[in-house]
N, C-alpha and C. Protein backbone atom coordinates (compact mmCIF):
# COMPACT_ATOMS: atom_id res chain seq x y z
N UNK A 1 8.07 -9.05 -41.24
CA UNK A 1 8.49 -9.36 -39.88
C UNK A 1 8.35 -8.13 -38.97
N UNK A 2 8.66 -7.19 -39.41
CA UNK A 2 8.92 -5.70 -38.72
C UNK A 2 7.34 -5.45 -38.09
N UNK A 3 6.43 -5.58 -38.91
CA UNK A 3 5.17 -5.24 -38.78
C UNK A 3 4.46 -6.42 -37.54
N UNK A 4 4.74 -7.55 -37.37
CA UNK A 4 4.17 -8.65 -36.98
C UNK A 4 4.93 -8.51 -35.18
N UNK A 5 6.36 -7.88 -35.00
CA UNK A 5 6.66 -7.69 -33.73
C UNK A 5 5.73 -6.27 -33.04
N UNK A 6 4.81 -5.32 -33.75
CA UNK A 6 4.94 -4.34 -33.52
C UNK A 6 3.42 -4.99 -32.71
N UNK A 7 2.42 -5.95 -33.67
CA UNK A 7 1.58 -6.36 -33.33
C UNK A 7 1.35 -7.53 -31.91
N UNK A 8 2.82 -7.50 -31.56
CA UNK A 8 2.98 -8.96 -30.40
C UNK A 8 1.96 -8.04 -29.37
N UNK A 9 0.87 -9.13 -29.14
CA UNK A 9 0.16 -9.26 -27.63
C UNK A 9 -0.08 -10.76 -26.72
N UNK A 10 -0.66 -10.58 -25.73
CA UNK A 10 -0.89 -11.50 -25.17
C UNK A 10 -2.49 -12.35 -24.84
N UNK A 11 -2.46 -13.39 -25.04
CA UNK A 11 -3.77 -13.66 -24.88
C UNK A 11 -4.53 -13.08 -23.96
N UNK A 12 -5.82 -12.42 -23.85
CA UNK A 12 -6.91 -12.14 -22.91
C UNK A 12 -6.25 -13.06 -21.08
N UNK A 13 -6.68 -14.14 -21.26
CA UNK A 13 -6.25 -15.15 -20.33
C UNK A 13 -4.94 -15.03 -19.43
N UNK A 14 -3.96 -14.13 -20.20
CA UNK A 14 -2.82 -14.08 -19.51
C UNK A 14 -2.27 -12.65 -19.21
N UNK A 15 -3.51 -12.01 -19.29
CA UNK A 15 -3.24 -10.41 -18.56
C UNK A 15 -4.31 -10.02 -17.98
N UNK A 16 -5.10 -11.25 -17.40
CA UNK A 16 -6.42 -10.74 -16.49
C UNK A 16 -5.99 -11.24 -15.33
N UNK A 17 -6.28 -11.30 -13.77
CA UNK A 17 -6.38 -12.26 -12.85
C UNK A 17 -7.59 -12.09 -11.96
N UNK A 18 -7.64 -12.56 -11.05
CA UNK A 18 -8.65 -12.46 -9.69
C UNK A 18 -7.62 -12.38 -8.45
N UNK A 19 -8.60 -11.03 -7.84
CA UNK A 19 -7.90 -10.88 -6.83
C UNK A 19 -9.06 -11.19 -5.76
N UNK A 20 -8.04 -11.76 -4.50
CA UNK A 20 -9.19 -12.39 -3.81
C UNK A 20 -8.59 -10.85 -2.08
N UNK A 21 -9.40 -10.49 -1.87
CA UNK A 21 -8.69 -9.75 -0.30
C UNK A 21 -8.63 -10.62 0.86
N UNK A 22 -7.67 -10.70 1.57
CA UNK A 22 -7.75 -11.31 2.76
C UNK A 22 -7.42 -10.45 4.21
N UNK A 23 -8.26 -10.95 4.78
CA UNK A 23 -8.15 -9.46 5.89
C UNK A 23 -6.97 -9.71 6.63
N UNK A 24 -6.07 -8.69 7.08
CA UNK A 24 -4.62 -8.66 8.06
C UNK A 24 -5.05 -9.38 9.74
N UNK A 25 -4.32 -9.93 10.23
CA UNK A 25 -4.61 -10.24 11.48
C UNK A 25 -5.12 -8.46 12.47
N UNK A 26 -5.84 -9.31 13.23
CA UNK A 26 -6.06 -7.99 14.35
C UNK A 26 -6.09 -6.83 13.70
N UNK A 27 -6.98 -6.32 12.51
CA UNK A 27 -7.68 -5.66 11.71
C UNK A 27 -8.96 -5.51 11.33
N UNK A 28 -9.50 -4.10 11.47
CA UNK A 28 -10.98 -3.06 11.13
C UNK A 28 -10.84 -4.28 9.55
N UNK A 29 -12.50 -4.63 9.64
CA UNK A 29 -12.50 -5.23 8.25
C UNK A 29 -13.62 -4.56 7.63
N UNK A 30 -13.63 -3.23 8.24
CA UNK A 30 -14.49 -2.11 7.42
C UNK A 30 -13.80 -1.52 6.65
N UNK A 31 -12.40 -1.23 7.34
CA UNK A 31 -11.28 -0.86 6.14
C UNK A 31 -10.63 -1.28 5.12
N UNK A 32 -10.50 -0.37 3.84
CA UNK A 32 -9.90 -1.65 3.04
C UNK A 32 -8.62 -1.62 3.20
N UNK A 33 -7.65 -0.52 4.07
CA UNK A 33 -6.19 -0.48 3.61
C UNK A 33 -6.16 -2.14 5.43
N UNK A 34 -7.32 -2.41 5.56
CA UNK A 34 -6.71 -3.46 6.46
C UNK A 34 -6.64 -5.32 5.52
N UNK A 35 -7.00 -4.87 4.24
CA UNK A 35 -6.99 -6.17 3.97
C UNK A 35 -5.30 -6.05 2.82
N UNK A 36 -4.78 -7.10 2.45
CA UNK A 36 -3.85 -7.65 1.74
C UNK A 36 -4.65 -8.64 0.25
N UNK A 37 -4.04 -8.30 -0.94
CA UNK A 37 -4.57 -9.22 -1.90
C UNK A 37 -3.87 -9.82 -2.59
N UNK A 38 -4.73 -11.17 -2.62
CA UNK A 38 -3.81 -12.57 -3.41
C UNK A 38 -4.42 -11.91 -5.12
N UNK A 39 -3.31 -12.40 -5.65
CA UNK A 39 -3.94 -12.66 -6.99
C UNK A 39 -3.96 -13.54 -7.43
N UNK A 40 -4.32 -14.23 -8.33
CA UNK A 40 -4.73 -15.51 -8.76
C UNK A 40 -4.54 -15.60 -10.35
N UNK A 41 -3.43 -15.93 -10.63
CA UNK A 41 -3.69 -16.39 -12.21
C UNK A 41 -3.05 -17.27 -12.71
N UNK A 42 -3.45 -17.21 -14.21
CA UNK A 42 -2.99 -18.74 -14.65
C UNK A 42 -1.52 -18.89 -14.66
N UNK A 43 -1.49 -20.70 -14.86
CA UNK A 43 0.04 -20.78 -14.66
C UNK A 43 1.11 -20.48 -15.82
N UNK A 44 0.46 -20.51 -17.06
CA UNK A 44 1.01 -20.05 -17.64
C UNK A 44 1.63 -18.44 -17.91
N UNK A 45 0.33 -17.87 -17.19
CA UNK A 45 1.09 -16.42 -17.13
C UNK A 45 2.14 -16.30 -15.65
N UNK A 46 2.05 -17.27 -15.06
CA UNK A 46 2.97 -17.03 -14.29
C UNK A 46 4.15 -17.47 -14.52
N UNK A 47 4.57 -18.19 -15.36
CA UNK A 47 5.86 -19.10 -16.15
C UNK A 47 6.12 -18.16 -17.21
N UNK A 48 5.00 -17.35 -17.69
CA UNK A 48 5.58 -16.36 -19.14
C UNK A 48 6.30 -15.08 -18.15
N UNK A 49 5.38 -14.93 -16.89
CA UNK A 49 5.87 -13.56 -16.13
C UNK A 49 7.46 -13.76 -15.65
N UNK A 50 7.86 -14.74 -15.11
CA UNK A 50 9.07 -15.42 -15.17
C UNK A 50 9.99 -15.42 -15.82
N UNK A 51 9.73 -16.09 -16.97
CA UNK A 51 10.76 -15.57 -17.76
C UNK A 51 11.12 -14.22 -18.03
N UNK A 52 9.88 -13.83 -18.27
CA UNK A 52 10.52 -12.21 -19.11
C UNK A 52 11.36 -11.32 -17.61
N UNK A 53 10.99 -11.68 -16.21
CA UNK A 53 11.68 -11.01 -15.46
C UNK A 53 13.15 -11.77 -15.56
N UNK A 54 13.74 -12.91 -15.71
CA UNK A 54 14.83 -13.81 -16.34
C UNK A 54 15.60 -12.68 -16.82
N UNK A 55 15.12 -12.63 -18.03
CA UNK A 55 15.44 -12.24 -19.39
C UNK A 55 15.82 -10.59 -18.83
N UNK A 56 15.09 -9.99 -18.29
CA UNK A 56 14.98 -8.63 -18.18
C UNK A 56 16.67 -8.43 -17.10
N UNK A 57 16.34 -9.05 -16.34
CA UNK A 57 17.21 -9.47 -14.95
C UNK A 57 18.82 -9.26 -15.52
N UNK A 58 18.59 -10.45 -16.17
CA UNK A 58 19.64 -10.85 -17.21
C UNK A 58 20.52 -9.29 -17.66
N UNK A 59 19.51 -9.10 -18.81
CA UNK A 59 20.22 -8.03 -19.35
C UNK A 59 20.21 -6.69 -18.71
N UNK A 60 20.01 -6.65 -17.36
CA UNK A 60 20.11 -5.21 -16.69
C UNK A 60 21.23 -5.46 -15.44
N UNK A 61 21.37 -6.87 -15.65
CA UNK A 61 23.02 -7.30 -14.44
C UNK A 61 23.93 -7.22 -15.79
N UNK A 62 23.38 -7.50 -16.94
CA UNK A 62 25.45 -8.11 -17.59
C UNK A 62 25.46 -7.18 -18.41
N UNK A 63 24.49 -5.41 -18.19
CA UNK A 63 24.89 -4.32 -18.61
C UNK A 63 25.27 -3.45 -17.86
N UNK A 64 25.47 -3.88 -16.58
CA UNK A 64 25.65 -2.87 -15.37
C UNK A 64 24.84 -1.64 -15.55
N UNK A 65 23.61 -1.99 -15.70
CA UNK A 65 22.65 -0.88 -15.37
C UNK A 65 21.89 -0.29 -14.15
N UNK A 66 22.02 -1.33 -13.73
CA UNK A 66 21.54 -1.41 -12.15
C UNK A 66 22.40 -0.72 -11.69
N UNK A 67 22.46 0.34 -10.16
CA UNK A 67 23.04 1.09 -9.57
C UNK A 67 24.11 -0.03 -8.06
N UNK A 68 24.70 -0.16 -8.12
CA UNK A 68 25.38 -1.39 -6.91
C UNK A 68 25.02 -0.79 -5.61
N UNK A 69 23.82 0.37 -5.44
CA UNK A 69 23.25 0.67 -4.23
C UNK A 69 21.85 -0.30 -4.21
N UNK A 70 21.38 -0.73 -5.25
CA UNK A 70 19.85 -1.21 -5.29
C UNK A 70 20.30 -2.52 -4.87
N UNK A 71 19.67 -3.08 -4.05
CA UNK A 71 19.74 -4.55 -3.36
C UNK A 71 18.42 -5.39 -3.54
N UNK A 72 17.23 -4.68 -3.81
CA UNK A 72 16.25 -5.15 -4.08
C UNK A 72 15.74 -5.82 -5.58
N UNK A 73 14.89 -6.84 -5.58
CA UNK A 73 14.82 -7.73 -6.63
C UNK A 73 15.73 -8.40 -7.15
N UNK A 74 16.87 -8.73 -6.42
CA UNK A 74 17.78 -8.55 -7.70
C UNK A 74 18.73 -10.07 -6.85
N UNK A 75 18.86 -10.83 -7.45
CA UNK A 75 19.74 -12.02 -7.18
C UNK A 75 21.03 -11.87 -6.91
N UNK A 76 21.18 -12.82 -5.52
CA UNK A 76 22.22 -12.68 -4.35
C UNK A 76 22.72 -11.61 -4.32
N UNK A 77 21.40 -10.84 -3.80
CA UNK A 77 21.31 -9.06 -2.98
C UNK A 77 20.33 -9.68 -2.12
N UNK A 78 20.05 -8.93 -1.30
CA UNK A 78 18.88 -8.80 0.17
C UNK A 78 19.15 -7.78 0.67
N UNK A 79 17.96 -7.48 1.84
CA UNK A 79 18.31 -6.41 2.60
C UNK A 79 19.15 -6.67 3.55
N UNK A 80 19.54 -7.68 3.61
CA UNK A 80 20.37 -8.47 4.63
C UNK A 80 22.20 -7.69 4.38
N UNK A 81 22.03 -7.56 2.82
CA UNK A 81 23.22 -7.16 1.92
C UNK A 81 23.60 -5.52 2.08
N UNK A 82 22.49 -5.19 2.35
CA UNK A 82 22.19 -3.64 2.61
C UNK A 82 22.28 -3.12 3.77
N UNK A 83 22.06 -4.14 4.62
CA UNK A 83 22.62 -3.85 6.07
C UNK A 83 23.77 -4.08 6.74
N UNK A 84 24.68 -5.13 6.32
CA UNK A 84 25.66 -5.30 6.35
C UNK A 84 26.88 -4.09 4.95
N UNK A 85 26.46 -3.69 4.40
CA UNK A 85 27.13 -2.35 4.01
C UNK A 85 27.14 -0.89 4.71
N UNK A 86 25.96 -1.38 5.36
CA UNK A 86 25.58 0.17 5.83
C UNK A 86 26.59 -0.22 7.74
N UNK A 87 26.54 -1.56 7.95
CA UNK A 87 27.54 -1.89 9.27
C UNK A 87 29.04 -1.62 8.80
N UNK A 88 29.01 -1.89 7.57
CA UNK A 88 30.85 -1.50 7.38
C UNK A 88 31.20 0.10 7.16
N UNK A 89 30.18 0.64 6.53
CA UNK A 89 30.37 2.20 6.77
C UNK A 89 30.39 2.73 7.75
N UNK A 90 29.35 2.27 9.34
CA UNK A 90 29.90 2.40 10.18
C UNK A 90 30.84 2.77 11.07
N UNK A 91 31.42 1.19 10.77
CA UNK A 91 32.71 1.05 11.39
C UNK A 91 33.74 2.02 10.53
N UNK A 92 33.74 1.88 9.64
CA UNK A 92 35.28 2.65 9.26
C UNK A 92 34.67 4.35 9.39
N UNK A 93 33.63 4.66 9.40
CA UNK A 93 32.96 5.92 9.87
C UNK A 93 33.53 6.19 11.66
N UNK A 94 33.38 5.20 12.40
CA UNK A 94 34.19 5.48 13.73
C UNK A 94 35.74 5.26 14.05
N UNK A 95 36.09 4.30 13.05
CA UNK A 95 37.58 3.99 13.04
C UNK A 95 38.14 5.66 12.86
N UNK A 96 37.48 6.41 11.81
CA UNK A 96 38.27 7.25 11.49
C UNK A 96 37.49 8.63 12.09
N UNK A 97 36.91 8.76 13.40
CA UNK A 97 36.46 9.11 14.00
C UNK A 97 35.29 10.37 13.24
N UNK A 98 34.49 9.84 12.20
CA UNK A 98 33.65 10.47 11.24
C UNK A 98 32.56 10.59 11.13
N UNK A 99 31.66 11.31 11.02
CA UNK A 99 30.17 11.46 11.19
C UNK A 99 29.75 10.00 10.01
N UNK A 100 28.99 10.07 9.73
CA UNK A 100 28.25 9.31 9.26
C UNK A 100 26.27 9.80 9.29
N UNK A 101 25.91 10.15 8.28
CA UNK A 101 24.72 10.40 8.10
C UNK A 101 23.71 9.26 7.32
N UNK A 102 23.02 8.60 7.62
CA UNK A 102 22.02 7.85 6.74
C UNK A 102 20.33 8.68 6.70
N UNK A 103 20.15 8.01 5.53
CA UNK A 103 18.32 8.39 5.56
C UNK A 103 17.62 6.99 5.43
N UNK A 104 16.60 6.65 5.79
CA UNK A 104 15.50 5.33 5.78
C UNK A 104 14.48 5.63 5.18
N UNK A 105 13.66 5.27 4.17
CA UNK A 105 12.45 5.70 4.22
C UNK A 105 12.22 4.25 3.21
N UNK A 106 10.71 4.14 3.97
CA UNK A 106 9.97 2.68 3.60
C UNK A 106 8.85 3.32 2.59
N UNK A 107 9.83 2.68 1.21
CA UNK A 107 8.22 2.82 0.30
C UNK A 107 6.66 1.80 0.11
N UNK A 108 5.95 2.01 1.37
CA UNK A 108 5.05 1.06 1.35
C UNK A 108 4.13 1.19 0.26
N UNK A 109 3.77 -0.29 -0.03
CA UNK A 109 3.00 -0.26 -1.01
C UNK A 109 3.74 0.51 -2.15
N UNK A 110 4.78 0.09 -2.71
CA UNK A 110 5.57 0.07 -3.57
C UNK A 110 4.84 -0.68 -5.15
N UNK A 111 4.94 -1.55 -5.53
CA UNK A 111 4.45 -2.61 -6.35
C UNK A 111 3.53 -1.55 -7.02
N UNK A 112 2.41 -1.63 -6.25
CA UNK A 112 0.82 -1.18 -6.46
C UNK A 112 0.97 0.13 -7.39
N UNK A 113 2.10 1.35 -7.07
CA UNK A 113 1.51 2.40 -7.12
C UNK A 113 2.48 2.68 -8.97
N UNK A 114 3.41 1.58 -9.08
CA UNK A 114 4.03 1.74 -10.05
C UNK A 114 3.90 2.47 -11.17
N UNK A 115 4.24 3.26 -11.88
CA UNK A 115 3.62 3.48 -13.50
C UNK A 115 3.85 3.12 -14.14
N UNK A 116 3.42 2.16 -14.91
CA UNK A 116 3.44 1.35 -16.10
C UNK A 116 4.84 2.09 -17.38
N UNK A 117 3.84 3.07 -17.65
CA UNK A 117 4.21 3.54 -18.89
C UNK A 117 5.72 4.33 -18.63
N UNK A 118 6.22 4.57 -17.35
CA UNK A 118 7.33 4.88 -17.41
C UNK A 118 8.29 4.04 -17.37
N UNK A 119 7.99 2.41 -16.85
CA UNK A 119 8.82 1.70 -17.21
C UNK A 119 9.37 1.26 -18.48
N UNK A 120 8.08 0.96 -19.09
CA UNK A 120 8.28 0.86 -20.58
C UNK A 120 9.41 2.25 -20.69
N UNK A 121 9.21 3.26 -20.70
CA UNK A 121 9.74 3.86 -21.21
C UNK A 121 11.42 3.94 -20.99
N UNK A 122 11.41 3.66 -19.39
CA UNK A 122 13.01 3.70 -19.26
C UNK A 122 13.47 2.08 -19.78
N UNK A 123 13.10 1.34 -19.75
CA UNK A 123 13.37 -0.07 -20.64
C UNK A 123 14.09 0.68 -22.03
N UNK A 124 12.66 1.29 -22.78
CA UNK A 124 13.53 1.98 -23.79
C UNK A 124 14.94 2.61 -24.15
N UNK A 125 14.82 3.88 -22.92
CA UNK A 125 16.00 4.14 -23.00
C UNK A 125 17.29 3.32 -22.33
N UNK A 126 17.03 2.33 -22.07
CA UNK A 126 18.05 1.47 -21.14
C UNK A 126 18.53 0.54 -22.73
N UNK A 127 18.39 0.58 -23.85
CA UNK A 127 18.27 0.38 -24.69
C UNK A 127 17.95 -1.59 -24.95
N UNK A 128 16.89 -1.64 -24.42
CA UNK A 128 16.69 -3.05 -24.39
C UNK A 128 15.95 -3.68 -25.57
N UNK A 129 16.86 -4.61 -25.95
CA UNK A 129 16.20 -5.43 -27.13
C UNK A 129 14.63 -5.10 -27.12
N UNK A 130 14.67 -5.01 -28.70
CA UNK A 130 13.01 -4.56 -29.16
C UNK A 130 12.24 -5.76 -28.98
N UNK A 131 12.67 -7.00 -28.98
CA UNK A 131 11.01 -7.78 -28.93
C UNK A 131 10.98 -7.77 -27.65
N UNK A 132 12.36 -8.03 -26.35
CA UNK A 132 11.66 -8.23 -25.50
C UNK A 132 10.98 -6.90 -24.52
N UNK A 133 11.47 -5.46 -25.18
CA UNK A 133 10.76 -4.83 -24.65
C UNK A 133 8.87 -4.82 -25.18
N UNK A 134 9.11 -5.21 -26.48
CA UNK A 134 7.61 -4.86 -27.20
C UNK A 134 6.83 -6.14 -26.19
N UNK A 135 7.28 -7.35 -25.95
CA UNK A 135 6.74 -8.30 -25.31
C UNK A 135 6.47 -7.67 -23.79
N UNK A 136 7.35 -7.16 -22.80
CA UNK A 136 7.13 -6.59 -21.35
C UNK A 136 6.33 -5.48 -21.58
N UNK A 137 6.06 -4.95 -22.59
CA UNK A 137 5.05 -3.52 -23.06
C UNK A 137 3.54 -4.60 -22.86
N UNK A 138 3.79 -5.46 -23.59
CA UNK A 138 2.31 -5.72 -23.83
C UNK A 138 1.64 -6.69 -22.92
N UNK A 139 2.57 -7.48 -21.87
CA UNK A 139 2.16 -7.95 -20.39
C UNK A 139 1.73 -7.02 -19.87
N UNK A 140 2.93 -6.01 -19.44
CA UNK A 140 2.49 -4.81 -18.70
C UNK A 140 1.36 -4.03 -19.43
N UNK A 141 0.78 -3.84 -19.87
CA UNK A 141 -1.17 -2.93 -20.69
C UNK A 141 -1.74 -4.21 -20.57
N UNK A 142 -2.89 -3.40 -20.57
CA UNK A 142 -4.07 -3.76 -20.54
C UNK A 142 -4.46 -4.83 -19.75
N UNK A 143 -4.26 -4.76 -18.69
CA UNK A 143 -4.60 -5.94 -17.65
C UNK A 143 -5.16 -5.42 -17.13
N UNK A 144 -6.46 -6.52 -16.94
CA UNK A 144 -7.88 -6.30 -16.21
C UNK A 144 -7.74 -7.31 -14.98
N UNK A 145 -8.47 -7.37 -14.00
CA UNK A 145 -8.80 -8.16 -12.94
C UNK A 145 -9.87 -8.08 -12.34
N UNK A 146 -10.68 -9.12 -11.59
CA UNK A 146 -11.94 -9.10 -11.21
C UNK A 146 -11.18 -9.28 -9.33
N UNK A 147 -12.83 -8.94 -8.68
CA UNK A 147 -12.22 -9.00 -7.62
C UNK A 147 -13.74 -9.80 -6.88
N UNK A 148 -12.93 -11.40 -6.35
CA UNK A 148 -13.53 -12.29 -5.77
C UNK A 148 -13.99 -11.86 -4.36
N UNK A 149 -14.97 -11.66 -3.30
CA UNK A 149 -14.91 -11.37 -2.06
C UNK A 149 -16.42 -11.90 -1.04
N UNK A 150 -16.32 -12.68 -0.23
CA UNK A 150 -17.21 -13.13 0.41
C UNK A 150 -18.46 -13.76 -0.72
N UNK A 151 -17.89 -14.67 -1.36
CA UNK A 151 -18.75 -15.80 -2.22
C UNK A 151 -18.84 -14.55 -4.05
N UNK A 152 -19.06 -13.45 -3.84
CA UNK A 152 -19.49 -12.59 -4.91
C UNK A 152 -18.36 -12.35 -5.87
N UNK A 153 -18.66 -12.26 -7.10
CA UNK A 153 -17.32 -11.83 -8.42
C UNK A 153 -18.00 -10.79 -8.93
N UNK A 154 -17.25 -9.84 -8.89
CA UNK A 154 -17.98 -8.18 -8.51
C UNK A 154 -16.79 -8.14 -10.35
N UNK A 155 -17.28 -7.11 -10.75
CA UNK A 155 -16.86 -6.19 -12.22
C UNK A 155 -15.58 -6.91 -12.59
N UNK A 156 -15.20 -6.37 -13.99
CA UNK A 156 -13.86 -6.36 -14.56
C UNK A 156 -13.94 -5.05 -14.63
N UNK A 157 -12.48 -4.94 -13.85
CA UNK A 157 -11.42 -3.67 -13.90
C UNK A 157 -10.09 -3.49 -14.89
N UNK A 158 -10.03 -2.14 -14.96
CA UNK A 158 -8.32 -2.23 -15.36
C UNK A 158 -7.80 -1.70 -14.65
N UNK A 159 -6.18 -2.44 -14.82
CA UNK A 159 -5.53 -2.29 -13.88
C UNK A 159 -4.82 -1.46 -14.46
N UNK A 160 -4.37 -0.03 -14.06
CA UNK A 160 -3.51 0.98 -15.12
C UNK A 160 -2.45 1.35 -14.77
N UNK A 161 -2.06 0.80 -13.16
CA UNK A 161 -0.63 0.96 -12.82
C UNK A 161 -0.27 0.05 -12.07
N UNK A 162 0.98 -0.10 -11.50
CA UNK A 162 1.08 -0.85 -10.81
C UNK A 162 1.83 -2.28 -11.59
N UNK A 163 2.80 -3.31 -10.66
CA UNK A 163 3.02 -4.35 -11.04
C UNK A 163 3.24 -5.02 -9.81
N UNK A 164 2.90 -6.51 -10.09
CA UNK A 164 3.11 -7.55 -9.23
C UNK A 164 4.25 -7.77 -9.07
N UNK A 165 4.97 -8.27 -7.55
CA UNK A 165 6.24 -8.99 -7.17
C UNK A 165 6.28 -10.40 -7.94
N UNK A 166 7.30 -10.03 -8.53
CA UNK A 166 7.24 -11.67 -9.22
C UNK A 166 8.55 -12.53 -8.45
N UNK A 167 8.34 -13.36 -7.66
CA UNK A 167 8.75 -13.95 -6.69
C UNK A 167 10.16 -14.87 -6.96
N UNK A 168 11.43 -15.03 -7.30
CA UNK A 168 12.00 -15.98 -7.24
C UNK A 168 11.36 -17.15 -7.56
């Protein structure tokens, strides 16, 4: 058994996709940071991607691992949640006639620039069950994608960082 979890992968089929670009409104379509990309894959990898964010979700709320500052990804949080904390600090910041300092900064293009291998790794140390980390190890590698654009299906790539929003 020991040997057979170490070997868990995923079919070819469910760690490739197609990405198609679609250009931004009122955008240079010489540029590429002006286009946005769909990806396209099967439904089953999108029902397996699902769960394991479930599962992951799961055990990083009912271990209190998550920091109660992170509002993002994360069920009944929003930024909506984040702004209305940052209005009550505020107020009791002027009630008690007190400075109040914030910082903002927008990590664009967040998703994309991810590193793989450090997630895996803090999964690890977050001490998360071995199959389902060995299973989110082996979604996350080795994913290739082709990229669809004006009728043409140009190379298979790998994709070596980075992860998709997996959507509610």
């Amino acid at each position: 058994m020991r040997k057979s979890l170490r070997n868990i992968s995923f079919r070819k089929e469910l760690v490739e996709y197609l990405c198609i670009p679609i250009l931004k409104p009122h955008k240079d379509p010489f540029l590429p940071q002006s286009y946005r990309t769909i990806s396209l894959l099967s439904s089953l990898s999108k029902i397996l991607e699902k769960i394991l964010k479930k599962r992951l979700s799961w055990y990083l709320e009912s271990n209190n691992i998550l920091s109660e500052a992170q509002y993002g990804c994360r069920k009944n949080e929003s930024s909506l949640m984040a702004l209305v904390d940052l209005d009550t600090m505020m107020y009791e910041a002027n009630s008690y006639k007190a400075s109040l300092y914030s910082v903002f900064f927008d990590m664009e293009n967040a998703f994309p620039r991810v590193w793989t291998h450090h997630i895996i790794s803090i999964l690890h140390q977050a001490g998360l069950c071995r199959l389902l980390s060995i299973l989110i190890q082996s979604f996350l590698q080795d994913r290739v994608f082709q990229v669809r654009a004006g009728g043409h299906l140009f190379n298979t790539f790998p994709q070596e960082n980075g992860i998709r929003k997996v959507l509610p």
